[in-house]
C-alpha atoms as a PDB file:
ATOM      1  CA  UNK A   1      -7.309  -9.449 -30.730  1.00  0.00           C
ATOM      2  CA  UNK A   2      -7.385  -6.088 -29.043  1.00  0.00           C
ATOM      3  CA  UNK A   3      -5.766  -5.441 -25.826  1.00  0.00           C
ATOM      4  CA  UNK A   4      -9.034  -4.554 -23.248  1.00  0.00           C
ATOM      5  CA  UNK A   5      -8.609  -1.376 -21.766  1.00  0.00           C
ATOM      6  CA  UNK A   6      -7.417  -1.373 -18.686  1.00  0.00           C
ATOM      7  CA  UNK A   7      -9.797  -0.666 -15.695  1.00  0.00           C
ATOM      8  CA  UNK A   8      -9.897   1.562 -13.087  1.00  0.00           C
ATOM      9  CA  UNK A   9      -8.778   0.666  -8.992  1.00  0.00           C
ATOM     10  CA  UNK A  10     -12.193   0.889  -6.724  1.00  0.00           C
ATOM     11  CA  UNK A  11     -11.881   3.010  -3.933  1.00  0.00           C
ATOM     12  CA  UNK A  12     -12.195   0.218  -1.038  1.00  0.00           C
ATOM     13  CA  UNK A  13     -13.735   1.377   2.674  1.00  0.00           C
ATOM     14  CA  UNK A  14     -13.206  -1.411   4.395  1.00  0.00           C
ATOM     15  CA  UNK A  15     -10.552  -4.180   5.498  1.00  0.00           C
ATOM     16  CA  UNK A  16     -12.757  -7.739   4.210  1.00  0.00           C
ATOM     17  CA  UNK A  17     -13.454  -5.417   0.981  1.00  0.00           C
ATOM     18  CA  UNK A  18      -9.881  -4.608   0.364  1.00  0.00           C
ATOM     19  CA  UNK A  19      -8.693  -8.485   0.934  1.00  0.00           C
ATOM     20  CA  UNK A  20     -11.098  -9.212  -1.310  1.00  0.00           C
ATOM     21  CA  UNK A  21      -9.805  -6.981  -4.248  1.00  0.00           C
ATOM     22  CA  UNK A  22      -6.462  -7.985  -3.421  1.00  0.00           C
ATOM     23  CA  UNK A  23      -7.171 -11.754  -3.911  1.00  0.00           C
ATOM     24  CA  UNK A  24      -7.937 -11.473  -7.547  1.00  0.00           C
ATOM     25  CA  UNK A  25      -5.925 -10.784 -11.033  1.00  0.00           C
ATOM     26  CA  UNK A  26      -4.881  -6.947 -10.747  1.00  0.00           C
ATOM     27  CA  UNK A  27      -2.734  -7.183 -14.373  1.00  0.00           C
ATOM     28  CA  UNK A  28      -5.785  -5.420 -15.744  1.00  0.00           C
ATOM     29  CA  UNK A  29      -6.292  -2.561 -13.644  1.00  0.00           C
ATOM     30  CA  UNK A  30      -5.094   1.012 -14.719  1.00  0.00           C
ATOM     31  CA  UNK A  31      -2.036   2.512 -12.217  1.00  0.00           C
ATOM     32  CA  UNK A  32      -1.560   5.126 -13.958  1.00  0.00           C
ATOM     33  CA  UNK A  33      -4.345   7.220 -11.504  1.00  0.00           C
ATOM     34  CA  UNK A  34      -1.781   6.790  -8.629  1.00  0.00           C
ATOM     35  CA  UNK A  35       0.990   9.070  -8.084  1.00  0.00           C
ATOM     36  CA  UNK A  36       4.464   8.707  -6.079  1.00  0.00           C
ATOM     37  CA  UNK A  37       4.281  10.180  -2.301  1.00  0.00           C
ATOM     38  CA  UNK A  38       6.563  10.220  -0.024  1.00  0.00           C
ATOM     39  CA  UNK A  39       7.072   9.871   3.307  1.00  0.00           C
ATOM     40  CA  UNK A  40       8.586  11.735   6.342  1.00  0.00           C
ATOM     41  CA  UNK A  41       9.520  10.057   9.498  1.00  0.00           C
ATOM     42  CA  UNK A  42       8.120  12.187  12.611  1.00  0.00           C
ATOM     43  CA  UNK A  43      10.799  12.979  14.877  1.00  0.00           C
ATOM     44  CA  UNK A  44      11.168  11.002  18.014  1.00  0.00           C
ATOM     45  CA  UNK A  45       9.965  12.445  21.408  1.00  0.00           C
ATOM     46  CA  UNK A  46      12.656  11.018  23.200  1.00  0.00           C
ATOM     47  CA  UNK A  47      15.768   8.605  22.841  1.00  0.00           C
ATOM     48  CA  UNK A  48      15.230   4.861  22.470  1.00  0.00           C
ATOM     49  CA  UNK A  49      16.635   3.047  25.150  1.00  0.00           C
ATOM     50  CA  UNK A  50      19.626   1.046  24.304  1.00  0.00           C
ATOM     51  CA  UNK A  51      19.446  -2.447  25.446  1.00  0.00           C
ATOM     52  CA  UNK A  52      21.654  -4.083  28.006  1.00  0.00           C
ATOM     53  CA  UNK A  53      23.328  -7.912  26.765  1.00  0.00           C
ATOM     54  CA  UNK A  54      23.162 -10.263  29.707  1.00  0.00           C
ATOM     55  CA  UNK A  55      26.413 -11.616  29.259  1.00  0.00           C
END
């Protein structure tokens, strides 16, 4: 039996429609349309406060 070809990810607008997708079997759907990204903290405005124990 052939292997079905694998199908494409829907471009989702909104929240319900994206929970929706999510719910279901994704084995079948085709990654290879995403590529890797990556991601750059911005730098902080100013220091985090430390935080004082209250022993």
């Amino acid at each position: 039996m052939p292997k079905p070809s694998p199908k494409p990810v829907p471009i989702l607008t909104t929240d319900e429609a994206a929970e929706d997708f999510l719910d279901q079997d994704l084995s079948a759907l085709d990654f290879s349309q995403f590529k890797p990204m990556r991601f750059e903290p911005l730098p902080k405005s100013a220091p985090t406060p430390k935080r004082r124990s209250n022993s």
